[in-house]
N, C-alpha and C. Protein backbone atom coordinates (compact mmCIF):
# COMPACT_ATOMS: atom_id res chain seq x y z
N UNK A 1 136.71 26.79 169.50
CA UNK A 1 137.34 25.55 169.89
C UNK A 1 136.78 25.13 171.25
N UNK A 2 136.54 23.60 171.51
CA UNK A 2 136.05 23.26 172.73
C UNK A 2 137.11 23.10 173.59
N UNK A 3 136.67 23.75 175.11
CA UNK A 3 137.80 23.31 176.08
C UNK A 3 138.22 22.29 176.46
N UNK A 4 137.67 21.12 176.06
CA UNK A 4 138.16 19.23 176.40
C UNK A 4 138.79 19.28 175.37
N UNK A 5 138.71 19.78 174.12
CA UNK A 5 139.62 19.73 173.12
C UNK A 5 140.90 20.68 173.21
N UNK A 6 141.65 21.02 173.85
CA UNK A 6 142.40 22.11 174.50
C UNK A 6 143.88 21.67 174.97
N UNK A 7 144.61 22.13 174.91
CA UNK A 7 145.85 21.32 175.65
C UNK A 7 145.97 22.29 176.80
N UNK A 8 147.11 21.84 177.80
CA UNK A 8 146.79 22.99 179.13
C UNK A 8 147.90 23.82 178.81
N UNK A 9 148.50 24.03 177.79
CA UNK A 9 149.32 25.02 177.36
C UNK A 9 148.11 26.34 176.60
N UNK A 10 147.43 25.68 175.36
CA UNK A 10 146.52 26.61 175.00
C UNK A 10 145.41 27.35 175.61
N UNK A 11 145.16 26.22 177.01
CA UNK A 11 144.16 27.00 178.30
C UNK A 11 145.18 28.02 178.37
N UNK A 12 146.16 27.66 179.34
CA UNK A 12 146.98 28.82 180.20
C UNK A 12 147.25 29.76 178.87
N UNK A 13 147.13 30.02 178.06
CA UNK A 13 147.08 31.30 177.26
C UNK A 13 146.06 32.11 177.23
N UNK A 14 144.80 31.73 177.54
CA UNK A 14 143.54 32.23 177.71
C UNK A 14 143.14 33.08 178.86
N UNK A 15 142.77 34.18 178.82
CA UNK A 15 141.98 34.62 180.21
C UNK A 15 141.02 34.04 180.72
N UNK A 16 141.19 34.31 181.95
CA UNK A 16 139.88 33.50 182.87
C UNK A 16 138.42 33.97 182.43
N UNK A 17 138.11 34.78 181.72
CA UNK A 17 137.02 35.60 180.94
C UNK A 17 137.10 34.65 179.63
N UNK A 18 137.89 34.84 179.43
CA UNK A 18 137.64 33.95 178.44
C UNK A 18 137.78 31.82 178.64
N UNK A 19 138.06 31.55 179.35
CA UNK A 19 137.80 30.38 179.58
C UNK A 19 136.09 30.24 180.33
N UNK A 20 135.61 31.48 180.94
CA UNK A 20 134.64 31.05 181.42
C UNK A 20 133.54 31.29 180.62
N UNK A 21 133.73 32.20 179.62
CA UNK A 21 132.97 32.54 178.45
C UNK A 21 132.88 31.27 177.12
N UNK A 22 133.86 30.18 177.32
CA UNK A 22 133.52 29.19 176.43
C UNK A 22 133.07 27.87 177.33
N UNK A 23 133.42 28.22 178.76
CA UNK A 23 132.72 26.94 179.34
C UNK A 23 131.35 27.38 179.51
N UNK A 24 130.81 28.76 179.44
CA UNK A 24 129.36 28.52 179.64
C UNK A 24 128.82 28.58 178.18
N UNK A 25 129.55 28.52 177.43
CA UNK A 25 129.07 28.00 175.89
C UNK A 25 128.85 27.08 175.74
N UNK A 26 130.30 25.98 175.93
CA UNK A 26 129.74 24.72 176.45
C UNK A 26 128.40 23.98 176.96
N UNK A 27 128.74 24.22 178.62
CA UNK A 27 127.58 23.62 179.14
C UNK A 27 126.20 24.06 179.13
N UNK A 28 126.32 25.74 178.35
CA UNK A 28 124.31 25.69 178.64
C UNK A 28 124.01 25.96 179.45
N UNK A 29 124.58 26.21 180.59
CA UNK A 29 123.88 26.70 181.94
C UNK A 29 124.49 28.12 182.65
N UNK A 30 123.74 28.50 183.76
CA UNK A 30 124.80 30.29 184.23
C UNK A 30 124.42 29.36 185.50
N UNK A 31 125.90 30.08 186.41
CA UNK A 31 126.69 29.98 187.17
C UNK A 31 126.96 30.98 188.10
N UNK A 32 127.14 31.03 188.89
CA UNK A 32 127.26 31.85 189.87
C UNK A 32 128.88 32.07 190.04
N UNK A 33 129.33 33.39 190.18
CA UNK A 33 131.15 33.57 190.29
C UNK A 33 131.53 32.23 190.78
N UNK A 34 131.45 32.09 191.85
CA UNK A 34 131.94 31.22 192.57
C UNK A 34 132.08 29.98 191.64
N UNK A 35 131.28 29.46 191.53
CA UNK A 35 131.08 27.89 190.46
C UNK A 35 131.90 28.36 189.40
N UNK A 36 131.41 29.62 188.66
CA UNK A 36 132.32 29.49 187.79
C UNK A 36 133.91 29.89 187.43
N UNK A 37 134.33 30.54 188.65
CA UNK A 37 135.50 30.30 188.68
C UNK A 37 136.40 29.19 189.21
N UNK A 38 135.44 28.50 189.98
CA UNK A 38 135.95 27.07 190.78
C UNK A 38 136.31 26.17 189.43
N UNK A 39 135.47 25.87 188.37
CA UNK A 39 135.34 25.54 187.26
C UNK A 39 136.58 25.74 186.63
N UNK A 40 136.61 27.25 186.20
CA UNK A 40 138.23 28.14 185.15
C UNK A 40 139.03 27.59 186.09
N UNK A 41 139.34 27.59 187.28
CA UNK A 41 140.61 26.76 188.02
C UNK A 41 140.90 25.51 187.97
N UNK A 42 139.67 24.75 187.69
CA UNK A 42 140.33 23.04 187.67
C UNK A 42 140.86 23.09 186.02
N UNK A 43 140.13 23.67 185.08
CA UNK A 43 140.51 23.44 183.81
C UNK A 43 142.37 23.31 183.75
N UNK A 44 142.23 25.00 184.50
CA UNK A 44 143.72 25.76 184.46
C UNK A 44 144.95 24.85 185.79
N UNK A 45 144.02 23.69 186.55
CA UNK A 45 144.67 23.14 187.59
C UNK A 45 145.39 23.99 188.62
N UNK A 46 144.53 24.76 188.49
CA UNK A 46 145.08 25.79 190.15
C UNK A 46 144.72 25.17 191.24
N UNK A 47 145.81 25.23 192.26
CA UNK A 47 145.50 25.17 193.93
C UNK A 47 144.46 26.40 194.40
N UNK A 48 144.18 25.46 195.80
CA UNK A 48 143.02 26.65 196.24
C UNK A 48 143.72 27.70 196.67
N UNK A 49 145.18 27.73 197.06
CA UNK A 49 145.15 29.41 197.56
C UNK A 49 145.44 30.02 196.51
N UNK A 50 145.22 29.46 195.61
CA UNK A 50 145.64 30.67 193.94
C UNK A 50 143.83 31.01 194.12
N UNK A 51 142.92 30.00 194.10
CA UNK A 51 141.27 30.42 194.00
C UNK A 51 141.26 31.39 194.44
N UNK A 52 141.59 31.33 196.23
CA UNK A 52 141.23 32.62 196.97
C UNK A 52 141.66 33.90 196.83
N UNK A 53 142.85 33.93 196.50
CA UNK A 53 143.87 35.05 195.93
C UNK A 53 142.83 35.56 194.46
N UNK A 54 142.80 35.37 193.83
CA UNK A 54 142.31 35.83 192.48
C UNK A 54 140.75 35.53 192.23
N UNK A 55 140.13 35.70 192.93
CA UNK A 55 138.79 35.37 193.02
C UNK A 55 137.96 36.98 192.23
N UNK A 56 138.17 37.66 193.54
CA UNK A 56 137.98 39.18 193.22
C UNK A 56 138.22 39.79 192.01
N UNK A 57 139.38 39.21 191.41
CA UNK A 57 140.16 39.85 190.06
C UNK A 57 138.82 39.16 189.27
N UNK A 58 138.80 38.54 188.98
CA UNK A 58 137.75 37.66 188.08
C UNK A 58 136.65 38.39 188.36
N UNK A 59 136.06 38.68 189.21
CA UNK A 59 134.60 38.97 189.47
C UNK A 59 134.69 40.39 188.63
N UNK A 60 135.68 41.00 189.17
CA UNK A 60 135.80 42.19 188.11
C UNK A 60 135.94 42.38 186.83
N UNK A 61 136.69 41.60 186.18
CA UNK A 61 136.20 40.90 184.87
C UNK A 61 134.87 40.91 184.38
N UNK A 62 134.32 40.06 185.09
CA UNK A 62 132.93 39.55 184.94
C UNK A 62 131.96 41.00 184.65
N UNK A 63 132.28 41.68 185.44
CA UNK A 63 131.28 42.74 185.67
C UNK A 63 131.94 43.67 184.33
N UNK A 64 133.45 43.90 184.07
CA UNK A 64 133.61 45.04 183.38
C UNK A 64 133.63 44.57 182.02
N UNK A 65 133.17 42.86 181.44
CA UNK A 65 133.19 42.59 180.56
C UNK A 65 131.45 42.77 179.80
N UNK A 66 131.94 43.07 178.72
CA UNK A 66 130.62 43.19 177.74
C UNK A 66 129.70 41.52 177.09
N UNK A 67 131.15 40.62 177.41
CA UNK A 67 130.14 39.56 177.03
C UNK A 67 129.35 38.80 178.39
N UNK A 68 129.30 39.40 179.67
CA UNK A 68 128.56 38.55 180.39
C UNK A 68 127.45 39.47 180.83
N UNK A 69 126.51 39.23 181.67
CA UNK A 69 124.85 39.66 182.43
C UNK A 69 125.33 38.53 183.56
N UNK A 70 124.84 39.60 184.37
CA UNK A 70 124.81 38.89 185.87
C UNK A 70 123.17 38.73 185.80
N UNK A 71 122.26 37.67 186.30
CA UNK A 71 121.07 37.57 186.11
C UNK A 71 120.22 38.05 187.74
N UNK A 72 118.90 37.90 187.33
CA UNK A 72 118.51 38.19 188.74
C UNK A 72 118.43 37.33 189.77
N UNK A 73 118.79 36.07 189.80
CA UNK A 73 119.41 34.91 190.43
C UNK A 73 120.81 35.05 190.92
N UNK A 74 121.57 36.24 190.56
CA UNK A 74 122.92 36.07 191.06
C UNK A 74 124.09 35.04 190.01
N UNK A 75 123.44 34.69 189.15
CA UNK A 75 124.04 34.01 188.14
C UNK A 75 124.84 34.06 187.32
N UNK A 76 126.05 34.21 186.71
CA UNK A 76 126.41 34.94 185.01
C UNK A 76 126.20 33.98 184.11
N UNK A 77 125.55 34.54 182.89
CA UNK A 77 125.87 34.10 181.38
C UNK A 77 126.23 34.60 180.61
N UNK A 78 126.47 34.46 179.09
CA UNK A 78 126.72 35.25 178.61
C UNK A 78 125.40 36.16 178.09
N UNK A 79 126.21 37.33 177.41
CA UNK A 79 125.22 38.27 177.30
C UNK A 79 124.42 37.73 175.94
N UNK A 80 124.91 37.06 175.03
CA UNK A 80 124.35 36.74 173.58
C UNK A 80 123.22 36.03 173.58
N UNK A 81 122.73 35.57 174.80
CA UNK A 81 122.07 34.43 175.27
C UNK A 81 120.55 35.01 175.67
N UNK A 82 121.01 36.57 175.77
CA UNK A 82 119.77 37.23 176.25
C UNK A 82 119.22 38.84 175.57
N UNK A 83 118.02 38.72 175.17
CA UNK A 83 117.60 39.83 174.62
C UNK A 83 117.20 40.89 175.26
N UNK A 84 117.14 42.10 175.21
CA UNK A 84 117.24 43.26 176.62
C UNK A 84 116.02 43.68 175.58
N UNK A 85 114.50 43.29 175.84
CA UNK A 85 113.47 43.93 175.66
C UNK A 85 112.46 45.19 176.24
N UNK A 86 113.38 46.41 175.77
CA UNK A 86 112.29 47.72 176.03
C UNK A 86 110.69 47.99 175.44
N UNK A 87 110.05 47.67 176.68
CA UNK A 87 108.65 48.64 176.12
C UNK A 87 108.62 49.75 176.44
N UNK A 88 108.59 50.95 175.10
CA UNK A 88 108.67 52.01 175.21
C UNK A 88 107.43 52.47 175.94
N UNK A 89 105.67 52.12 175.58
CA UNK A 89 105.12 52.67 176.37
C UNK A 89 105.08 52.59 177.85
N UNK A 90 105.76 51.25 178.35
CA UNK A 90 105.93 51.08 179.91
C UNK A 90 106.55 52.02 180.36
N UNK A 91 107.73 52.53 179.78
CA UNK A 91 108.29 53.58 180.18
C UNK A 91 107.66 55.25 179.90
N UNK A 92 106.89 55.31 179.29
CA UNK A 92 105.92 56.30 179.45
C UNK A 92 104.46 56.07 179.76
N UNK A 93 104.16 55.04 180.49
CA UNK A 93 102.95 54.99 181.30
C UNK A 93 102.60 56.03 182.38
N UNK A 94 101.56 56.16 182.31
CA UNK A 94 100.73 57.22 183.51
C UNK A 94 101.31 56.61 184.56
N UNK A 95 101.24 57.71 185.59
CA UNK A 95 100.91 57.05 187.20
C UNK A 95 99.35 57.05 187.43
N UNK A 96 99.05 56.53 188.04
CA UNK A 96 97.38 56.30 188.00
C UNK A 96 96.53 56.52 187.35
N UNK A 97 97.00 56.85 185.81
CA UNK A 97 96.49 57.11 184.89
C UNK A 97 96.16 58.51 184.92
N UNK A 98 96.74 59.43 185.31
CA UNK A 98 96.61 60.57 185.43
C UNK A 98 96.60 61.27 184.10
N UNK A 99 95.49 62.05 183.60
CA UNK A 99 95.85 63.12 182.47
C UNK A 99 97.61 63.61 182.14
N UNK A 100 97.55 63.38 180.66
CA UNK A 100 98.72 64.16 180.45
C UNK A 100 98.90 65.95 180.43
N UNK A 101 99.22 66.56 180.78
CA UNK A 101 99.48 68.17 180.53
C UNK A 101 99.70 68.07 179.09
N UNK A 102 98.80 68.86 178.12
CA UNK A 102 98.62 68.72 176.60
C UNK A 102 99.85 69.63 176.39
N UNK A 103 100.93 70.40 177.22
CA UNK A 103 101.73 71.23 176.51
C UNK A 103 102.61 70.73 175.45
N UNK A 104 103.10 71.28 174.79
CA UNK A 104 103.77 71.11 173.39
C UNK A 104 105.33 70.50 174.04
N UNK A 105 106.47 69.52 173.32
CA UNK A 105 107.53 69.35 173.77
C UNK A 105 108.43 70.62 173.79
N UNK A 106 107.76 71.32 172.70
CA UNK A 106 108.63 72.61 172.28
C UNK A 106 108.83 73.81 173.61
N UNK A 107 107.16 73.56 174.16
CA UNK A 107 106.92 74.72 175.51
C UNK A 107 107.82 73.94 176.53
N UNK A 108 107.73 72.74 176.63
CA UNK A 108 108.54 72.23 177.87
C UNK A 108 109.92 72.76 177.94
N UNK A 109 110.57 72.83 176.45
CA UNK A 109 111.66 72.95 176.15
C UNK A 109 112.27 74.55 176.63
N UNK A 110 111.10 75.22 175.84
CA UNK A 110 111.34 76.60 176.47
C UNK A 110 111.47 76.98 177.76
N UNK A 111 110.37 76.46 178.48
CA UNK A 111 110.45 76.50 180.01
C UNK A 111 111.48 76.23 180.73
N UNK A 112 112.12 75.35 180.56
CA UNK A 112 113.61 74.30 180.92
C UNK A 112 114.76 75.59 180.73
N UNK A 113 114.33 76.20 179.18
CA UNK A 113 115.76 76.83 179.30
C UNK A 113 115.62 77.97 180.24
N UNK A 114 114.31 78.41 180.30
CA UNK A 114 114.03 79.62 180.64
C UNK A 114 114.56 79.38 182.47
N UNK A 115 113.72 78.79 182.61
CA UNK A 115 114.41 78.00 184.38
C UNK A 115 115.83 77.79 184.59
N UNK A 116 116.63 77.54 183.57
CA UNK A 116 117.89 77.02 183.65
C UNK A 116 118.87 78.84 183.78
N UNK A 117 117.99 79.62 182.74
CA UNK A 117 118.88 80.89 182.37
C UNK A 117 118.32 81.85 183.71
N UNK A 118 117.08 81.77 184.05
CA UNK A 118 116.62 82.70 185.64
C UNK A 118 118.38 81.68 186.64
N UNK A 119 118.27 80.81 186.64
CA UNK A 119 118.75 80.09 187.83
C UNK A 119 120.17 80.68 188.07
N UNK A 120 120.67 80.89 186.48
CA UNK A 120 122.11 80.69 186.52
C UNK A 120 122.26 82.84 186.21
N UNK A 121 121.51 82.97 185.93
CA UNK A 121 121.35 84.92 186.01
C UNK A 121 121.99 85.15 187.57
N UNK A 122 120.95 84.31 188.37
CA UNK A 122 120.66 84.66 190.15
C UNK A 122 122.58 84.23 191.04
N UNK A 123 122.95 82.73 190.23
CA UNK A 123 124.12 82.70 190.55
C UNK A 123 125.17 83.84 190.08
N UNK A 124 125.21 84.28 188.73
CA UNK A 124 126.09 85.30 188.45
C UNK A 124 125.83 86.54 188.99
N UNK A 125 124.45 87.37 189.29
CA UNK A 125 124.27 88.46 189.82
C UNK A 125 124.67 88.22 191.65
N UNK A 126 124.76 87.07 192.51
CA UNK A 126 125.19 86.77 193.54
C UNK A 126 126.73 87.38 193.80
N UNK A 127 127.20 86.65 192.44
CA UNK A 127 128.59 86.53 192.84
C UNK A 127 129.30 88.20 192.43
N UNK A 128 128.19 88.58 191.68
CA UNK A 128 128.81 90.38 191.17
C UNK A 128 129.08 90.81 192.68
N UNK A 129 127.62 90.78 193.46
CA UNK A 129 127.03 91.73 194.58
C UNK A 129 127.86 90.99 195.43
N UNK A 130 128.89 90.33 195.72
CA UNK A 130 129.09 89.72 197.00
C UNK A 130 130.20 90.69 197.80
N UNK A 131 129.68 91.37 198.40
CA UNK A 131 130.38 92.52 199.23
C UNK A 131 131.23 91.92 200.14
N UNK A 132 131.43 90.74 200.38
CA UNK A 132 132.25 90.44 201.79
C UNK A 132 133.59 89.71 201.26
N UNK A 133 134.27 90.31 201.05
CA UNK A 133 135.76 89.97 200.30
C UNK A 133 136.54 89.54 201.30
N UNK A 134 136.86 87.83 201.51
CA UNK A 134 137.83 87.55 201.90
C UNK A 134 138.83 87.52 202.06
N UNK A 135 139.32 88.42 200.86
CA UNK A 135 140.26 88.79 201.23
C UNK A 135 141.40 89.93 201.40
N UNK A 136 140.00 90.91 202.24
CA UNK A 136 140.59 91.92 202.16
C UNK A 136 141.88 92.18 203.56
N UNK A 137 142.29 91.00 204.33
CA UNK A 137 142.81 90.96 205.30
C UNK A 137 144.30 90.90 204.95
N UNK A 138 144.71 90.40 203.45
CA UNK A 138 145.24 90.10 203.09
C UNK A 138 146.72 91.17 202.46
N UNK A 139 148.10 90.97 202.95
CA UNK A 139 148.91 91.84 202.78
C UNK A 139 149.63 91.58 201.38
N UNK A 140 150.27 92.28 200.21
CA UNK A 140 150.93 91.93 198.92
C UNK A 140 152.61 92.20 199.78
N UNK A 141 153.56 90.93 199.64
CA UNK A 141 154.64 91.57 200.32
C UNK A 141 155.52 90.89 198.93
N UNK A 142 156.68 92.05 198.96
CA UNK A 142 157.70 91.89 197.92
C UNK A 142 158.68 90.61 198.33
N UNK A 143 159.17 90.53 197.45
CA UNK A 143 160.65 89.24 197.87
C UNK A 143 161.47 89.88 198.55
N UNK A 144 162.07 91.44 198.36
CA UNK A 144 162.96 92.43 199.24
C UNK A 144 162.42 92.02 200.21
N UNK A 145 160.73 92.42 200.38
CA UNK A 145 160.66 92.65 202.09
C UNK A 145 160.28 91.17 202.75
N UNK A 146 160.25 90.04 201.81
CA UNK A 146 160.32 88.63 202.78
C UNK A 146 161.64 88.58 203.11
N UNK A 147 162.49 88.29 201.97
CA UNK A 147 163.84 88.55 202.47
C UNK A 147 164.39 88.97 203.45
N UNK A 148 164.41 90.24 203.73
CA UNK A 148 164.75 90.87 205.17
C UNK A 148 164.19 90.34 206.12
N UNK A 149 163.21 89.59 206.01
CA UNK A 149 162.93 88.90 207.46
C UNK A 149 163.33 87.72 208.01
């Protein structure tokens, strides 16, 4: 449904996420928080100290919602609007084109655990050998003998 087509009863039922998610359907363009909550407030006919008060709340919205992208302009749109294109080899490009190490994923794999099981051997054999007991200063006293004191 379009928001000029709207009564201000069926706005004020709407979240501000969601009013700003059909006005940038609407108009086609991304917006910066600011604009576009200045925007969700005239729809909703808020005064400015309601803007300033609830500004923050919105922005958080914005960010913890799945339908918007903040752009690299500082902008939001929605997210449907934009395709998130991975090149896998960019992400496995050389650094200076440096040779790859021909080892197998399988040897890496081994190595990893093998590093992981030395590492965590050295922590448990630490904590066997640790001769300096803090708390050997320490007295066991009964409830009788707190009591009496």
């Amino acid at each position: 449904m379009k928001l000029s087509k709207m009564s201000q009863e069926e706005l004020e039922l709407l979240s501000y996420t969601q009013i700003a998610a059909l006005y940038l359907e609407e108009n086609k363009k991304t917006m910066t928080t600011a604009e576009l909550f200045k925007e969700v407030c005239n729809l909703l006919k808020l005064d400015e100290s309601e803007y300033h008060d609830k500004i923050a709340d919105f922005f958080q919205s914005l960010t913890t919602s799945k339908d918007f992208i903040l752009l690299n302009d500082g902008n939001w749109d929605l997210r449907k609007n934009h395709k998130i294109k991975v090149e896998i080899d960019e992400i496995y490009e050389e650094k200076d084109d440096e040779p790859i190490d021909e080892e197998s994923e399988e040897d890496l794999i081994d190595k990893n655990e093998e590093e992981n099981i030395d590492e965590f051997d050295l922590d448990i054999d630490d904590d066997l050998n640790d001769t300096d007991d803090d708390l050997s200063d320490l007295t066991i006293v009964t409830e009788d003998e707190e009591n009496e004191d």
